[in-house]
Protein backbone atom coordinates (compact mmCIF):
# COMPACT_ATOMS: atom_id res chain seq x y z
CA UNK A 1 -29.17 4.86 -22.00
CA UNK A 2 -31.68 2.29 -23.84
CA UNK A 3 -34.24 3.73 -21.89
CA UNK A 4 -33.87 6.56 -23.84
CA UNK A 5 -32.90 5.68 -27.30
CA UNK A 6 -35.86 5.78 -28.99
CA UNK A 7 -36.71 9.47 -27.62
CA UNK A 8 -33.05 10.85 -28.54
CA UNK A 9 -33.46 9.35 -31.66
CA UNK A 10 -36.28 11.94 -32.80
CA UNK A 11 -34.33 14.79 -31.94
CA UNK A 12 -32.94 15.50 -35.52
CA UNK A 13 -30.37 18.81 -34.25
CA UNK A 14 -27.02 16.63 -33.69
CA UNK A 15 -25.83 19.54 -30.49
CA UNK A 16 -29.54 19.42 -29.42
CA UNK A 17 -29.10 15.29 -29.52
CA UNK A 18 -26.31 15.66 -27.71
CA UNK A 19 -26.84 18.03 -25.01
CA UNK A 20 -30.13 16.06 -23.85
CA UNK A 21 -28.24 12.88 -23.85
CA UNK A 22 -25.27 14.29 -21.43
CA UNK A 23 -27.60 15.73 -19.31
CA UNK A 24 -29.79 12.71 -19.01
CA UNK A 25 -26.42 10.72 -18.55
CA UNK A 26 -25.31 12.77 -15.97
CA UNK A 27 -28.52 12.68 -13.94
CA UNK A 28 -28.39 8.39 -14.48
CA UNK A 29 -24.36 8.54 -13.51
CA UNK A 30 -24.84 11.02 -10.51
CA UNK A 31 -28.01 9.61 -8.96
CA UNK A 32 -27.41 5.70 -10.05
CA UNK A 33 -30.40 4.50 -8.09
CA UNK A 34 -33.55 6.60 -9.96
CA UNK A 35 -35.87 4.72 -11.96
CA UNK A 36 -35.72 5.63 -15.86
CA UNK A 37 -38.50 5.49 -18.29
CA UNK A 38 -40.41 7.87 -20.73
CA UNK A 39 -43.88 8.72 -20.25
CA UNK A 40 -46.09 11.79 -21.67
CA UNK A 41 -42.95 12.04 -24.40
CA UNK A 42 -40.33 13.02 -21.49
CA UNK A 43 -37.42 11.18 -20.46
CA UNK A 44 -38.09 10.92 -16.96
CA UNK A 45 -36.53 9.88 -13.60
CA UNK A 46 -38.10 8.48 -10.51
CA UNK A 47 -37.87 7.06 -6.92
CA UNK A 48 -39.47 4.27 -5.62
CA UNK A 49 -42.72 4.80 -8.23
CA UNK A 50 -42.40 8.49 -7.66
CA UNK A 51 -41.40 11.37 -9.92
CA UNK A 52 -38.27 12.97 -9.50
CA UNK A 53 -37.60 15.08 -12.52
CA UNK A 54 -38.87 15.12 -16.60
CA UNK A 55 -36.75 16.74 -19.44
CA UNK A 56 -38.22 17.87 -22.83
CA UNK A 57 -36.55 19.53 -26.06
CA UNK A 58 -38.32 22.20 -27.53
CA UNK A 59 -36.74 24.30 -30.60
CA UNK A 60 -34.95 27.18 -28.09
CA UNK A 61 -34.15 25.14 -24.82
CA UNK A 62 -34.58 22.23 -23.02
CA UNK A 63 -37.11 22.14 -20.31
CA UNK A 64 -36.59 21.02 -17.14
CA UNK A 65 -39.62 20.09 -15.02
CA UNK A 66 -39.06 18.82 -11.65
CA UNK A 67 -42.57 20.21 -9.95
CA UNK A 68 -43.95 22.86 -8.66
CA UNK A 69 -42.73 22.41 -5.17
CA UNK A 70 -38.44 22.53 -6.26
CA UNK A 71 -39.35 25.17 -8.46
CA UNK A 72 -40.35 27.87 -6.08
CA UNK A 73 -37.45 26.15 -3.46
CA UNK A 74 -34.91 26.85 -6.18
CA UNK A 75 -36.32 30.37 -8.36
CA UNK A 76 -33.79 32.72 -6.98
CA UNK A 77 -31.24 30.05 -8.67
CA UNK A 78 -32.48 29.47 -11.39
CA UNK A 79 -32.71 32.97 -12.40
CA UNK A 80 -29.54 33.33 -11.53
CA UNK A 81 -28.51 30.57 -13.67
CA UNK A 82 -29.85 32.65 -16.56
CA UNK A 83 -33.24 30.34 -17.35
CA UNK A 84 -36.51 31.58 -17.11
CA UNK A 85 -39.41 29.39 -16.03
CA UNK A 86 -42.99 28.98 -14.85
CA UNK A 87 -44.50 26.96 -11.75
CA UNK A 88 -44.12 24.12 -13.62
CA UNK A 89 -40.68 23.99 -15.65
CA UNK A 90 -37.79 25.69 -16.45
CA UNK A 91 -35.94 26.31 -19.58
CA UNK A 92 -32.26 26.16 -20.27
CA UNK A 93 -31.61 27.73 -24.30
CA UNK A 94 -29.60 25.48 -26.09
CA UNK A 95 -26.43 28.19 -26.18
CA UNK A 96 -26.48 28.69 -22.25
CA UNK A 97 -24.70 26.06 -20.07
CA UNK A 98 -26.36 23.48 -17.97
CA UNK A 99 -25.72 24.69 -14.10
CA UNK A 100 -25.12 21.12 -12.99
CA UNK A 101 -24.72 22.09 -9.42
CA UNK A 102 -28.26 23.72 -9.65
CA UNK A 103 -29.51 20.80 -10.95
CA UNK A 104 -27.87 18.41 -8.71
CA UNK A 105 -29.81 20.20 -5.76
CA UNK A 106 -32.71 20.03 -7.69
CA UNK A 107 -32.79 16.31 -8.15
CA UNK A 108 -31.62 15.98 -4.33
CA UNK A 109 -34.03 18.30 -3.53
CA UNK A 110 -37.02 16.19 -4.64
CA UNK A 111 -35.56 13.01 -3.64
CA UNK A 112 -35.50 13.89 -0.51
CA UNK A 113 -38.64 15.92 -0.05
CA UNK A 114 -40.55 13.02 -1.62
CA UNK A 115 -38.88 10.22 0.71
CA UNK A 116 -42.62 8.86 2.08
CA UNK A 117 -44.58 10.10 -0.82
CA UNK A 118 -46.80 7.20 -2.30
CA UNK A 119 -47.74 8.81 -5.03
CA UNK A 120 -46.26 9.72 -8.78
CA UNK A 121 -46.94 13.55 -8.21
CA UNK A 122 -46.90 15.58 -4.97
CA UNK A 123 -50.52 16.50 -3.90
């Protein structure tokens, strides 16, 4: 993940460290064809120029912002999952598990609902 490196490198918790880098390895291993870079301080996948989903480390949880759009698609869910969130993001603590399956859909989700967008963010 040397797209990455540098931003999991400035995470100085070793489990925090190493939760964001499974997660952003499973996301690169299960969707093999997103784009990968880090922009506003996020790791950060995309399609064809387009965002897909961001992920950010904050001292409780990881955040998880895949737009507004997958957000209110996938609330029931998430809640479910045990994370709370806002229109933008939600937040999975650092002692919960990461609902893969949710986030699979998520990423899906977007990839398909953004198909013949031509723009980095939906409008």
């Amino acid at each position: 993940m040397e797209n990455f490196a540098e931003y999991l490198d400035k995470i100085d918790d070793p489990l925090q460290k190493e939760r964001t880098e499974t997660v952003l390895n499973w996301v690169h291993e299960t969707f093999p064809g997103l784009g990968r870079k880090v922009a506003w301080n996020q790791p950060m996948f995309t399609d064809h120029e387009t965002f897909i989903i961001a992920f950010s480390t904050a001292k409780a949880h990881m955040s998880v912002a895949p737009e507004t759009a997958a957000i209110e698609r996938f609330a029931a869910r998430i809640v479910q999952a045990g994370y709370s969130h806002t229109n933008q993001l939600f937040r999975i603590p650092w002692k919960a598990s990461v609902d893969y399956e949710l986030l699979r859909d998520i990423v899906a989700f977007n990839i398909e609902d953004k198909t013949d967008c031509q723009t980095f963010w939906r409008k």
